[in-house]
Protein backbone atom coordinates (compact mmCIF):
# COMPACT_ATOMS: atom_id res chain seq x y z
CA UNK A 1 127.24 140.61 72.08
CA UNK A 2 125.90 140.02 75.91
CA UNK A 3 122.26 141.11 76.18
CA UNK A 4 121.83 141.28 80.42
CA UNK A 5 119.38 141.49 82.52
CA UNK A 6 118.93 140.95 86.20
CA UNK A 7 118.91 137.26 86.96
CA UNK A 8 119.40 135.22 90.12
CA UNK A 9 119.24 136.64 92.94
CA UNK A 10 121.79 139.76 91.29
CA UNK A 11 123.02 137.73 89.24
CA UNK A 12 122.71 138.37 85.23
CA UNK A 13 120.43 136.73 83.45
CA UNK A 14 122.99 136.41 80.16
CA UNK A 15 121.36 135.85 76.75
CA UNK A 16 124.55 134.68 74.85
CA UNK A 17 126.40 131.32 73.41
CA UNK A 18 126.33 128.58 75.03
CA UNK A 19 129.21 127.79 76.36
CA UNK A 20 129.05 131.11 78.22
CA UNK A 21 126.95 129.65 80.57
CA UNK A 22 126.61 126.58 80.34
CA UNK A 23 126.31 123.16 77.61
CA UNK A 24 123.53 123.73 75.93
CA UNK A 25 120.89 121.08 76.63
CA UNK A 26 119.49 118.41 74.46
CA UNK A 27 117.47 120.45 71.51
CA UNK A 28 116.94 117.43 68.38
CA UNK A 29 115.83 118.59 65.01
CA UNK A 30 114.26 115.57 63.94
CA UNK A 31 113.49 115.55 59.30
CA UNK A 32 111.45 113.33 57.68
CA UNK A 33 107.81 113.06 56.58
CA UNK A 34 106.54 112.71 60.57
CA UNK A 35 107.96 113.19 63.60
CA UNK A 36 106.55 111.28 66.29
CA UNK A 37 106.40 113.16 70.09
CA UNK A 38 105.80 111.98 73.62
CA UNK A 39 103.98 114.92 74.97
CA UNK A 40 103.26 114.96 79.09
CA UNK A 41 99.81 115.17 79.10
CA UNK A 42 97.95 114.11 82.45
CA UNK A 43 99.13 110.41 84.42
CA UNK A 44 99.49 108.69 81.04
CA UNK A 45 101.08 111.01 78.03
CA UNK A 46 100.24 111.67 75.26
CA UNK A 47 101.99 110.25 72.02
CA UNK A 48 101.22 112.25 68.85
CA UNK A 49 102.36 112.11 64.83
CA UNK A 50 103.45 115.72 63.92
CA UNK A 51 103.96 116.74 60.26
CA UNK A 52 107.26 117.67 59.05
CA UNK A 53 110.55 118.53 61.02
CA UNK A 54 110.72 119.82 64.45
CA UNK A 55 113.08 121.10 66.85
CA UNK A 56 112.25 119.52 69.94
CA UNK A 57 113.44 121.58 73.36
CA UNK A 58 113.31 119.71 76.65
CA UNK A 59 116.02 120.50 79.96
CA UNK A 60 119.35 119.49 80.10
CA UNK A 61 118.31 115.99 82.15
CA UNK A 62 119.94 115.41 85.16
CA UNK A 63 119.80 111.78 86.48
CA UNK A 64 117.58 111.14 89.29
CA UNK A 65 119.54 110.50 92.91
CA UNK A 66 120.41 106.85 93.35
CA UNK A 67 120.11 107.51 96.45
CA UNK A 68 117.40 109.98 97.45
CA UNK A 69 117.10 110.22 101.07
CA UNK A 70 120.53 109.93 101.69
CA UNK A 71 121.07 113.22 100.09
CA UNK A 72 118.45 114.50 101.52
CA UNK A 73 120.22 113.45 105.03
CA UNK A 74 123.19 115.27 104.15
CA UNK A 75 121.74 118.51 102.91
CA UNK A 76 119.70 118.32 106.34
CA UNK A 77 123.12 117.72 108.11
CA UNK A 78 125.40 120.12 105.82
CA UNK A 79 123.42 122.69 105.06
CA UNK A 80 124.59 124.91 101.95
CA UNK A 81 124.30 128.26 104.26
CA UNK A 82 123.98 128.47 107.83
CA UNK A 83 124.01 126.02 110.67
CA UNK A 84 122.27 122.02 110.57
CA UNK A 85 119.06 121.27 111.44
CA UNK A 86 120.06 119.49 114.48
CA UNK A 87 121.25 123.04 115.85
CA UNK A 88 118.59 124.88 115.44
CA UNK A 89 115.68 122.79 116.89
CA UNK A 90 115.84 122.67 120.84
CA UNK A 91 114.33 120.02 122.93
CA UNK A 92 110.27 120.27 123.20
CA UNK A 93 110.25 123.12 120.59
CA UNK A 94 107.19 122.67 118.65
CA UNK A 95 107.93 122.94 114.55
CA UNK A 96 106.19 123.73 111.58
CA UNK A 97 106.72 121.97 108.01
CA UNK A 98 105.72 123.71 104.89
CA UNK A 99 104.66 121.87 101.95
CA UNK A 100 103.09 122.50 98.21
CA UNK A 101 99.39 121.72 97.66
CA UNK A 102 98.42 119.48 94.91
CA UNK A 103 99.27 121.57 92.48
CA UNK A 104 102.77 120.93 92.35
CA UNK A 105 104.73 117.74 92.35
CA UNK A 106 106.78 118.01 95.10
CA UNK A 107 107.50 114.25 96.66
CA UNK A 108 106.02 115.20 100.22
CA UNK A 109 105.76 112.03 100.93
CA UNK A 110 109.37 110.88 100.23
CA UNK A 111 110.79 113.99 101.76
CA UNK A 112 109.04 114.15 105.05
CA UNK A 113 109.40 111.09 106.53
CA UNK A 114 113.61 111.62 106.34
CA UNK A 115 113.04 115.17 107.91
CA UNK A 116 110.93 113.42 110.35
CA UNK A 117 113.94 110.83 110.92
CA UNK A 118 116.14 113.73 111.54
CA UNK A 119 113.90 115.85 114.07
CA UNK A 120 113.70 112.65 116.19
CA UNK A 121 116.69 112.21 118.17
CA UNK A 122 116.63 116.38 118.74
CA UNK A 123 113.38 115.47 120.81
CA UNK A 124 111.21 118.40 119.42
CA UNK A 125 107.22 118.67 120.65
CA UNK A 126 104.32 118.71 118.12
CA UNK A 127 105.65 118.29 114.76
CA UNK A 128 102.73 120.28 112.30
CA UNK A 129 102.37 120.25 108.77
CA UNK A 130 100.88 123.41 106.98
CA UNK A 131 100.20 122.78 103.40
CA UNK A 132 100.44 126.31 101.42
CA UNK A 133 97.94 126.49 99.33
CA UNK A 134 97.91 130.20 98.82
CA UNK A 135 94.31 131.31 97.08
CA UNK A 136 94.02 127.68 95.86
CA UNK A 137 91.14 125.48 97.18
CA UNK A 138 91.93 122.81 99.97
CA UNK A 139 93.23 119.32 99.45
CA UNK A 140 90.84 116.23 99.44
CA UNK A 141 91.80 113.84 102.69
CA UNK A 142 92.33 111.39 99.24
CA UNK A 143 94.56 113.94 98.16
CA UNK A 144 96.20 114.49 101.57
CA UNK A 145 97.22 110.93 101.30
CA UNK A 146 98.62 110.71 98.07
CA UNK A 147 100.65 113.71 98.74
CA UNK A 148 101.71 113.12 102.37
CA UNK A 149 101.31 108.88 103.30
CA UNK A 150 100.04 107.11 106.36
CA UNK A 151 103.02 107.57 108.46
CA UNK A 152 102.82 111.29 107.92
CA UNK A 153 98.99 111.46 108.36
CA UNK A 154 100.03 109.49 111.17
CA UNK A 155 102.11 111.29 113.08
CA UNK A 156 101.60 115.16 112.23
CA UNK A 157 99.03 117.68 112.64
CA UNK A 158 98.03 118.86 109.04
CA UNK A 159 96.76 122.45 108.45
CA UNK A 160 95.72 123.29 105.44
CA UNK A 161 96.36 127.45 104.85
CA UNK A 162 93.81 129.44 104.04
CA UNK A 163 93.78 132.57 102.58
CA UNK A 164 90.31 133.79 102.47
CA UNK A 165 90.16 133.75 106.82
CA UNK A 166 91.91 137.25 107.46
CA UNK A 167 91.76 136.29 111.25
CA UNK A 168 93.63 133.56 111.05
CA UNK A 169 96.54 135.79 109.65
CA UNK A 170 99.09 137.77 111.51
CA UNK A 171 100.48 141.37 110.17
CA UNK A 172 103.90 141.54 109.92
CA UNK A 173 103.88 145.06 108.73
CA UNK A 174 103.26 146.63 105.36
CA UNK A 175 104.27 145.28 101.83
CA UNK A 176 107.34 147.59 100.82
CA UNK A 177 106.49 150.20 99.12
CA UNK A 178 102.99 149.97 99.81
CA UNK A 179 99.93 150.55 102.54
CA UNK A 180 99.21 146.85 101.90
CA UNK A 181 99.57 144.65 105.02
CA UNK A 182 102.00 141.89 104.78
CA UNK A 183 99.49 138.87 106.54
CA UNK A 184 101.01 135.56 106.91
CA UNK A 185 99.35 132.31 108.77
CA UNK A 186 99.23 132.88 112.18
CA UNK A 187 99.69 129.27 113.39
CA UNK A 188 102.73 128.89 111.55
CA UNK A 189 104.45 131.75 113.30
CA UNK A 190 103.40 130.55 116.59
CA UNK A 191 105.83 127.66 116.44
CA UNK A 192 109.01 128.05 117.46
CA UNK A 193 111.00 126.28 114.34
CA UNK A 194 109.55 127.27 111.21
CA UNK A 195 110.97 124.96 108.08
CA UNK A 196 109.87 125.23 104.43
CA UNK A 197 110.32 122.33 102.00
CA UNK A 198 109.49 122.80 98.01
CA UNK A 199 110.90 122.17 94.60
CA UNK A 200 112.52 124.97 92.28
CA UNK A 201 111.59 125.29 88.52
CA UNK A 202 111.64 128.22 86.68
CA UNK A 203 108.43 130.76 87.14
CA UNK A 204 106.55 132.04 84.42
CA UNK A 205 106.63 135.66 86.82
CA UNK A 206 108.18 135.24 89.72
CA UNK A 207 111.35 134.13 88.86
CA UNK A 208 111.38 130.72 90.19
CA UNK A 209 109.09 128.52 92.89
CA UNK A 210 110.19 127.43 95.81
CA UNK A 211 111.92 128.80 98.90
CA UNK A 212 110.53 132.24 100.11
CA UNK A 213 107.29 131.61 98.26
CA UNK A 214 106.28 128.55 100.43
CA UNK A 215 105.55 131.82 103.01
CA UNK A 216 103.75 134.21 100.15
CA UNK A 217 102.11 133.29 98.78
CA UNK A 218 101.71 129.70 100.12
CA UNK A 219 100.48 130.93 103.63
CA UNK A 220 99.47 134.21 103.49
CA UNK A 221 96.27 136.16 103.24
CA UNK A 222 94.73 137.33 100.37
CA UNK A 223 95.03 140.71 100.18
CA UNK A 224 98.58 140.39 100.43
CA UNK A 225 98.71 137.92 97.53
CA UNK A 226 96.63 139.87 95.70
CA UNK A 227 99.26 142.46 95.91
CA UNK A 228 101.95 140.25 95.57
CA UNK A 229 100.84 139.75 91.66
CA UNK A 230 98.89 143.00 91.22
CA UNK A 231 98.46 144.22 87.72
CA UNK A 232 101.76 146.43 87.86
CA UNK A 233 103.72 143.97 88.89
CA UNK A 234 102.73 140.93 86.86
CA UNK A 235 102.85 143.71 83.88
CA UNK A 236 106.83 144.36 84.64
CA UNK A 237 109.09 143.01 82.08
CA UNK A 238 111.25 141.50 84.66
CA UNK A 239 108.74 139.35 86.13
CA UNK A 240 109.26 136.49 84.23
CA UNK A 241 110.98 132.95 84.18
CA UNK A 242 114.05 133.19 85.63
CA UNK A 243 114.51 136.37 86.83
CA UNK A 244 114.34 136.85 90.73
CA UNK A 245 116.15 139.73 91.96
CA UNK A 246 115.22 143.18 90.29
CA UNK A 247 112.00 141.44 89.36
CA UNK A 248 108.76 143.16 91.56
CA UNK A 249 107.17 139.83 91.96
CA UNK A 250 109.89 137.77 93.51
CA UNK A 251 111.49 140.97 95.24
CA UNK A 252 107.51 141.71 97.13
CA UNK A 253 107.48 137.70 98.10
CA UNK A 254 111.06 137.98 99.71
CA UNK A 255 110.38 140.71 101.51
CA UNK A 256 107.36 139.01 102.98
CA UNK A 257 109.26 136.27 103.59
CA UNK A 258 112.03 137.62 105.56
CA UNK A 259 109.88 139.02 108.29
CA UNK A 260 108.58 135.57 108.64
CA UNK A 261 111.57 134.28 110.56
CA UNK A 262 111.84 131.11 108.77
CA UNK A 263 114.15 128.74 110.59
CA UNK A 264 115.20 126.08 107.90
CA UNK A 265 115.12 125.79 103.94
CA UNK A 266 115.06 122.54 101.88
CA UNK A 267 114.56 122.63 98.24
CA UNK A 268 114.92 120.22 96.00
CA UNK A 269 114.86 119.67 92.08
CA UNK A 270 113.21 117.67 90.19
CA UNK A 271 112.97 114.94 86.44
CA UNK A 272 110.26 114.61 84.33
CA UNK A 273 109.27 111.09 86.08
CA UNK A 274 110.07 113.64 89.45
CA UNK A 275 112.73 111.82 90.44
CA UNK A 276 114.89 114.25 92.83
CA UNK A 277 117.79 115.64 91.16
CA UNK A 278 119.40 117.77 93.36
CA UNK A 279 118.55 119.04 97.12
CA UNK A 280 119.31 122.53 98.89
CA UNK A 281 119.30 122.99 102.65
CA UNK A 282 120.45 125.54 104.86
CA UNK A 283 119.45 129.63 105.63
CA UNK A 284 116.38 130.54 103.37
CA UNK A 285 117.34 132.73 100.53
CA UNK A 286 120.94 130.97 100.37
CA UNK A 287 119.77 127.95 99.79
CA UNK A 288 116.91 129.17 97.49
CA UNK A 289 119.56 131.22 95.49
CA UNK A 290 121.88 127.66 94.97
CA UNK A 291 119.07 126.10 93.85
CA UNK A 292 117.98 128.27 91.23
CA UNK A 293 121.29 128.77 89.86
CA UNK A 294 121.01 124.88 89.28
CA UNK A 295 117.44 125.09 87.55
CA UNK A 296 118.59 127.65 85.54
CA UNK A 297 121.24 125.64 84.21
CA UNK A 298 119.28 122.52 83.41
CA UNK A 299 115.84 123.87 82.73
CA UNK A 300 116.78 127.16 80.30
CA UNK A 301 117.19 126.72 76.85
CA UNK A 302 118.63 129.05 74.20
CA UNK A 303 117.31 128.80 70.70
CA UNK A 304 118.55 131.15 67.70
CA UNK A 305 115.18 132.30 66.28
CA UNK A 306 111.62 132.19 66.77
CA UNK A 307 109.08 129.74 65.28
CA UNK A 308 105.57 130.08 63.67
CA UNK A 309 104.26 127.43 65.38
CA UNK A 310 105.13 125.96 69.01
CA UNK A 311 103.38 122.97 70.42
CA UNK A 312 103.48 122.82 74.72
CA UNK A 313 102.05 120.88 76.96
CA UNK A 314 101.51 122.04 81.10
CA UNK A 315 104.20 118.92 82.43
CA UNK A 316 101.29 116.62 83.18
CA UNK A 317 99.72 115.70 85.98
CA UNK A 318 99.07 117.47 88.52
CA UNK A 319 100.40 120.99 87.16
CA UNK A 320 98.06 120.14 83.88
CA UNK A 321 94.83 119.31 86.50
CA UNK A 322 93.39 122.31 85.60
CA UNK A 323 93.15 125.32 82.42
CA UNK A 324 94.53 128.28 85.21
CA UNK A 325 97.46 126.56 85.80
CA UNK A 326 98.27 125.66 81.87
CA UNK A 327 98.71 129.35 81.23
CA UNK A 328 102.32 128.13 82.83
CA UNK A 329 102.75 125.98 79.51
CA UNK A 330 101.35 129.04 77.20
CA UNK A 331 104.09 131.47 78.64
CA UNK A 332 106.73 128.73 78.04
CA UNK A 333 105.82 128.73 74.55
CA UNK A 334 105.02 132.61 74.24
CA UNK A 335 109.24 133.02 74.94
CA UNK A 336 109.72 131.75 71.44
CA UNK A 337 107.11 131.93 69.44
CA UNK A 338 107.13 134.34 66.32
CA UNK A 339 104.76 137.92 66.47
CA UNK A 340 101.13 137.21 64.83
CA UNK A 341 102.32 132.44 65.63
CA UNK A 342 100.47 129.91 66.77
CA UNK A 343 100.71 128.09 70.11
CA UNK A 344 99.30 124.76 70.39
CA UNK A 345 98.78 123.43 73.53
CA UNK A 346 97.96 120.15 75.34
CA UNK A 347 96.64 119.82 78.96
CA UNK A 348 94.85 117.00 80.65
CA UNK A 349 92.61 119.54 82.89
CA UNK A 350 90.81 117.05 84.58
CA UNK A 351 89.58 119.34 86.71
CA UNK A 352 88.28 122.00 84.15
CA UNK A 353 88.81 125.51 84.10
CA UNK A 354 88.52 125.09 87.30
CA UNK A 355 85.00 126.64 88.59
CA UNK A 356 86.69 127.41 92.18
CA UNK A 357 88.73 130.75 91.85
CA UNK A 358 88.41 133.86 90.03
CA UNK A 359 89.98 132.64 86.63
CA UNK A 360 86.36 131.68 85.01
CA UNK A 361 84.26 134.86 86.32
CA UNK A 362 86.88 136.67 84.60
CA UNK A 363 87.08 134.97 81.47
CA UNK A 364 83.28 134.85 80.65
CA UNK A 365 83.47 138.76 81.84
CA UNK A 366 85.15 140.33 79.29
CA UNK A 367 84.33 139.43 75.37
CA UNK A 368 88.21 138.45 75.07
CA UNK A 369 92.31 139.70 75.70
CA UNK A 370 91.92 143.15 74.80
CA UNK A 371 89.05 144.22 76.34
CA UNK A 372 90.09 142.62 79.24
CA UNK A 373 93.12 144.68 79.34
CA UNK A 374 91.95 148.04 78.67
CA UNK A 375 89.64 147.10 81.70
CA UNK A 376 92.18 145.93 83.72
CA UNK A 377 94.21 149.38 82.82
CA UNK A 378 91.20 151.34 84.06
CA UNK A 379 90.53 149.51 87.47
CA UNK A 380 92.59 150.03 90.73
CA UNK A 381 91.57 147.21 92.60
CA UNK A 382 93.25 143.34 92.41
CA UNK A 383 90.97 140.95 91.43
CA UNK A 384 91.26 136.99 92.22
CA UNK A 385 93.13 135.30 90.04
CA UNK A 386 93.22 138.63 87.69
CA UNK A 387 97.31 137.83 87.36
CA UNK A 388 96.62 134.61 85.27
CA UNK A 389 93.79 136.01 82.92
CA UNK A 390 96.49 139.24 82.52
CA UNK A 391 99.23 136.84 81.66
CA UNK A 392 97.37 134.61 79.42
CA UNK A 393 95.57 137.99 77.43
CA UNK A 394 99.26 138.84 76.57
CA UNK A 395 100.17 136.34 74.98
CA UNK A 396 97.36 136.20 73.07
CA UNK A 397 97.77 139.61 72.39
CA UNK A 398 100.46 138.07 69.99
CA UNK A 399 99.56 134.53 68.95
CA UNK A 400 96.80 132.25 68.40
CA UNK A 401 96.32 129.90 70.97
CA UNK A 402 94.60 126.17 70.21
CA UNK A 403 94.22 124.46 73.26
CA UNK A 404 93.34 120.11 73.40
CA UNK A 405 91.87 119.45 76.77
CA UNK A 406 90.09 116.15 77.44
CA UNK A 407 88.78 117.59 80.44
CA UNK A 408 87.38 120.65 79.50
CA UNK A 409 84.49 121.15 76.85
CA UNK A 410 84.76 123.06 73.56
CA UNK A 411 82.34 125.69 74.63
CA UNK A 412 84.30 125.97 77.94
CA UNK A 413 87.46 126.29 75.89
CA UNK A 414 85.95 129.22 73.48
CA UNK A 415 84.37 130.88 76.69
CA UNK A 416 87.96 131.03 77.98
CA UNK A 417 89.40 132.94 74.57
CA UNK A 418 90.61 129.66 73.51
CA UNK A 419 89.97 127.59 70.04
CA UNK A 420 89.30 124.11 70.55
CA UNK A 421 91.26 121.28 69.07
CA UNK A 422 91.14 117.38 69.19
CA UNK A 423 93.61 116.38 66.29
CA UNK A 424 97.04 117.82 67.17
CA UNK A 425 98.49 116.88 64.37
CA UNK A 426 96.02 118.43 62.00
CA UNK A 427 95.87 121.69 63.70
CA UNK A 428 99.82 121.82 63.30
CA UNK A 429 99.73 121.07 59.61
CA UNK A 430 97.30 124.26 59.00
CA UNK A 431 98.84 126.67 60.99
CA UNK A 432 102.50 125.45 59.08
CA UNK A 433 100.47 125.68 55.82
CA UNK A 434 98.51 129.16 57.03
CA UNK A 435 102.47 130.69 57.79
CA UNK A 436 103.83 129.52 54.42
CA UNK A 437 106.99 128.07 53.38
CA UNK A 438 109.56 127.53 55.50
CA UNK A 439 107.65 127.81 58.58
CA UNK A 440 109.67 126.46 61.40
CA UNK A 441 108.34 123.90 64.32
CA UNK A 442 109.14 123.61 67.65
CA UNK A 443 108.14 120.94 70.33
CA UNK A 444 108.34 121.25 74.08
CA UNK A 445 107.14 117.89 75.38
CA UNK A 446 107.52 118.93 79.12
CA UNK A 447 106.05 122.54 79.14
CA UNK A 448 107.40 124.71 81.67
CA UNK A 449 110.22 122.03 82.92
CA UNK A 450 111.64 123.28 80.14
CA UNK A 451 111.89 127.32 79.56
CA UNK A 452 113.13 128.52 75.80
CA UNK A 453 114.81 131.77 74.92
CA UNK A 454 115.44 133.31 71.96
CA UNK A 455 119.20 134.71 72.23
């Protein structure tokens, strides 16, 4: 029996064997008295002794390129959809480059200076670089070099979006369906080649990142994000890992998108060690749609039941920097975990909760999930950050959630609806005690890198 739902850009999203789709990837049982785990925790790991057997789910891996930028040349050359780069930037034309913020590991600074390689000989004018941080805070100049490098800083004009300056936006008409104005950075529009770069991995509610969501949200206002992932939509059971078309979410961010007139698309995938995998050039939401087909096939796992207790991690640094952006590791986990389970989950969060954003005034403003909800289904106004606190209060709607964060402090972690942990390994052997014989284990060592489904 096929269970389907709307998938990839119209595409079904099958629940079903295997084979159907696609090998399924690596998923170990591993028996004996202790099963030891690599867990990506932060820049180092995080290497811990769990009790019992577990079934540990990570991707089907792909081998990094041997040769990364001259795929990259080739995608830039033969594009998957539409024509080449070199066609569509005219002599003189000024062009803008969108990248990810910290946040997000895409390799900036291995993938930029090839695009700049390429846009030479076409003889453009000023090359700019607009970093899409949607409602995030701004990059560090450290963290601009990390991301970007010297000859980047070098030779581009950086911009760094921001969300919170309405003037600086430009209204491209209304959100569909809505009165909501679709604002997008005005700067960016006012060049005349507009390209967005990013990396595709499932999304715990919009389907998958990448693509049309460098434009919104990565560069557009907030009231239109805050739309974008308003309480109805993030609420939708089709907003959800890997699910695009049909899903509110992704369908609001393409819309924005297309009005954008976004010259150029490169995507690429990414390993664990984010090595590139796999790049996709060419017309925007082509190319986007190519690429997640691929994630979907490496990244989404089937399993055949549910599991009392599920140990995650947020993929390490930087994605595990902070506690907002480990919710991501929490909805992996939630897909398989049984009703009334535990989640345990392991995230760096170096940089706390953090205290920038919404995501803490909300937390410390409601006395925990449910009464956040039934507030949330009273008020008619979008909140910052509200969408994360919502998606994180239903899951715990349905498990416990123990949380091990070196960089956050116990009393944060109980503030935020959380219960602390240090020993992993400990907290696992209660909650498999606490659910009783038989209780069944599962490990996902790279958090959302790796999305489970029970099917």
């Amino acid at each position: 029996m096929l269970v389907a739902v709307k998938g990839v850009e119209g595409e079904g999203r099958l629940f079903a064997a295997p084979g159907l789709l696609r090998p399924t990837p690596r998923r170990t049982t591993l028996v004996g008295a202790m099963t030891t785990i690599d867990l990506a925790y932060g820049r180092s790991g995080l290497t811990v002794d769990l009790p019992g057997a577990a079934d540990v789910i990570e991707p089907r891996q792909q081998p990094g390129l041997a040769d990364e930028a001259g795929a990259l040349r080739r995608a830039l050359r033969r594009p998957l959809a539409g024509p080449p780069l070199g066609e569509l930037v005219q002599r003189g034309a000024s062009v803008a480059v969108v990248v990810c913020d910290i946040t997000r590991p895409f390799p900036a600074a291995r993938v930029l200076p090839v695009l700049l390689e390429e846009l030479d000989p076409l003889g453009p004018g000023t090359v700019s670089v607009f970093v899409a941080t949607g409602t995030h805070r701004q990059c560090t100049a450290a963290e601009l070099e990390r991301m970007l490098g010297s000859e980047v800083l070098g030779r581009c004009q950086v911009l760094q979006h921001d969300a919170f300056d309405r003037a600086r936006h430009r209204d491209l008409g209304p959100v569909p369906g809505t009165a909501v104005r679709a604002l997008v950075d005005g700067a960016f529009l006012d060049h005349a080649v507009r390209i967005t770069t990013g990396f595709i991995e499932p999304h715990f509610f919009a389907g998958f990142s990448g693509g049309p969501k460098m434009v919104a949200p990565g560069l557009a206002a907030l009231e239109t994000v805050l739309e974008l992932h308003s309480a109805a939509r993030i609420g939708d059971p089709r907003a959800t890992w890997g699910v695009t078309a049909g899903n509110p979410v992704h369908d609001g961010v393409r819309a924005v998108a297309s009005r954008a007139g976004v010259t150029f698309n490169l995507d690429v995938t990414l390993d664990r060690r984010h090595a590139i995998t796999n790049a996709f050039a060419g017309e925007l939401f082509a190319s986007h749609a190519a690429g997640c087909r691929f994630a979907h096939r490496t990244a989404m796992v089937r399993v055949e039941a549910p599991y009392d207790v599920v140990v995650t991690t947020n993929s390490g640094w930087p994605l595990d920097q902070n506690l907002y952006q480990s919710v991501k590791g929490l909805s992996a986990a939630a897909q398989i975990v049984k009703e009334g389970g535990s989640i345990v989950l392991a995230s760096e969060c170096a940089d706390g909760l953090p205290e920038h954003g919404g995501y803490g005034g909300l937390l410390r403003g409601a006395s925990g999930p449910e009464a956040f909800l039934r507030a949330l289904a009273r008020q008619d106004a979008v909140v910052h950050d509200q969408w994360q606190v919502q998606v994180q209060a239903q899951i715990q709607r349905r498990a416990r959630v123990f949380v091990k964060a070196d960089g956050v402090t116990p009393d944060q972690l109980r503030t935020a609806w959380f219960e602390p942990v240090d020993d992993l390994a400990a907290c696992v052997a209660r909650e498999l005690a606490a659910a009783g014989p038989g209780a069944r284990l599962a490990v996902v060592p790279d958090g959302p890198q790796t999305i489970p489904y029970v099917g």
